[in-house]
Protein backbone atom coordinates (compact mmCIF):
# COMPACT_ATOMS: atom_id res chain seq x y z
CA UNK A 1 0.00 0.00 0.00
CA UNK A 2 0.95 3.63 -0.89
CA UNK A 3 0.84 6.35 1.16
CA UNK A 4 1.46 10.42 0.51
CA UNK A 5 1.93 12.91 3.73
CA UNK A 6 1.79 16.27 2.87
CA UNK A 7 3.70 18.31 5.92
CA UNK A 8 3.15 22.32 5.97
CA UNK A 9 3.92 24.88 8.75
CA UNK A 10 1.18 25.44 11.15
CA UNK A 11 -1.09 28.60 10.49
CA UNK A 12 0.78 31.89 12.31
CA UNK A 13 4.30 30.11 12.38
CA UNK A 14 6.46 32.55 10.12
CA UNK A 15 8.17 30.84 6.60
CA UNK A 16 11.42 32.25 5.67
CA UNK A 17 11.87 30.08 2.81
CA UNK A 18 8.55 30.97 1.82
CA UNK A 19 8.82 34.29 2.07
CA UNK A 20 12.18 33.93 0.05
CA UNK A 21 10.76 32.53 -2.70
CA UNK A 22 7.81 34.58 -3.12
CA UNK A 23 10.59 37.48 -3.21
CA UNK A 24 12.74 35.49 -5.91
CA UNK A 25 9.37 34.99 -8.00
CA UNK A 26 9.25 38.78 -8.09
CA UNK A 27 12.43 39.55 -8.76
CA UNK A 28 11.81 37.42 -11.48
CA UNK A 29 8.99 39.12 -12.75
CA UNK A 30 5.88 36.87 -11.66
CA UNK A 31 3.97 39.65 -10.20
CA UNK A 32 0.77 39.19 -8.30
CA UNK A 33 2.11 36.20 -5.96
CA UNK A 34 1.26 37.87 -2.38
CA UNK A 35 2.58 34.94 -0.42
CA UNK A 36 4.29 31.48 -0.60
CA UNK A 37 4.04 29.02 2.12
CA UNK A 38 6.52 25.82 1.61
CA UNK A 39 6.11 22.13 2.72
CA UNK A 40 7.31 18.85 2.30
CA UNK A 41 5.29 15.61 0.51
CA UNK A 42 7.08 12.02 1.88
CA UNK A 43 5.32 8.91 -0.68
CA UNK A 44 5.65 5.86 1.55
CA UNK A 45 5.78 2.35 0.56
CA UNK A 46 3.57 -0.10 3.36
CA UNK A 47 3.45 -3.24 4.00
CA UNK A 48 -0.04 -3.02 5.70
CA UNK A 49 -2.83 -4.12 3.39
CA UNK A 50 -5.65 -2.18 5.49
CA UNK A 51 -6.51 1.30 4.78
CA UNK A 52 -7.32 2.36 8.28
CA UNK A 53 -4.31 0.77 9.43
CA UNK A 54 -2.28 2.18 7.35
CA UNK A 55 -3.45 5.33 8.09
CA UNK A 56 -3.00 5.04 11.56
CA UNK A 57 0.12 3.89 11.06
CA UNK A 58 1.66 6.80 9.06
CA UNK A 59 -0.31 9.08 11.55
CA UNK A 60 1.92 7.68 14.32
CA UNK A 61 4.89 8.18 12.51
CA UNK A 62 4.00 11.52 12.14
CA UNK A 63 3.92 12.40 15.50
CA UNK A 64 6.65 10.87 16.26
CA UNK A 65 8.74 11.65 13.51
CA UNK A 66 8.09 12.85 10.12
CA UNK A 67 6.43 16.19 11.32
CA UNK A 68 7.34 18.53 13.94
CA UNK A 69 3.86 18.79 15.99
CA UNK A 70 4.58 21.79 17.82
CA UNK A 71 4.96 23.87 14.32
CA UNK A 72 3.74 21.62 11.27
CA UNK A 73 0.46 19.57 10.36
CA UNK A 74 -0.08 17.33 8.00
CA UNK A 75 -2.50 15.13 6.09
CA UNK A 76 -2.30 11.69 4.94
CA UNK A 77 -3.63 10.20 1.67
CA UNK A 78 -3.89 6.87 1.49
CA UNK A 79 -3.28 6.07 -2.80
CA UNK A 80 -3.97 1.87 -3.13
């Protein structure tokens, strides 16, 4: 089973590297962006075969690892 996790800074927590690259795109000319907030996506191969497991699962590693809680959220998507 696949699984996506989409990681992105909490609401209110400031972005530098957002804010970098939304400066970059108008240096570059792309006018009109007001704001850029950056994340990571992690595609994770499973061995579990159950949906809800496997969601559970990748939660849990979540929280313990692949996100920190006190600044980032994230959302899983279960893809087969």
């Amino acid at each position: 089973m696949k699984a996506r996790v989409h990681v992105s800074l909490k609401p209110g927590v400031l972005d530098p590297q957002g804010a970098a690259v939304a400066h970059a795109l108008g240096t570059l000319g792309f006018e009109g962006v007001k704001g850029v907030r950056q994340g990571k996506v992690l595609d994770l191969d499973l061995d579990e075969t159950d949906p809800e497991a496997a969601r559970a699962q990748v939660d849990a590693m979540c929280r313990q690892l692949l996100a920190n809680t006190v600044v980032e959220t994230w959302r899983v998507e279960i893809l087969n």
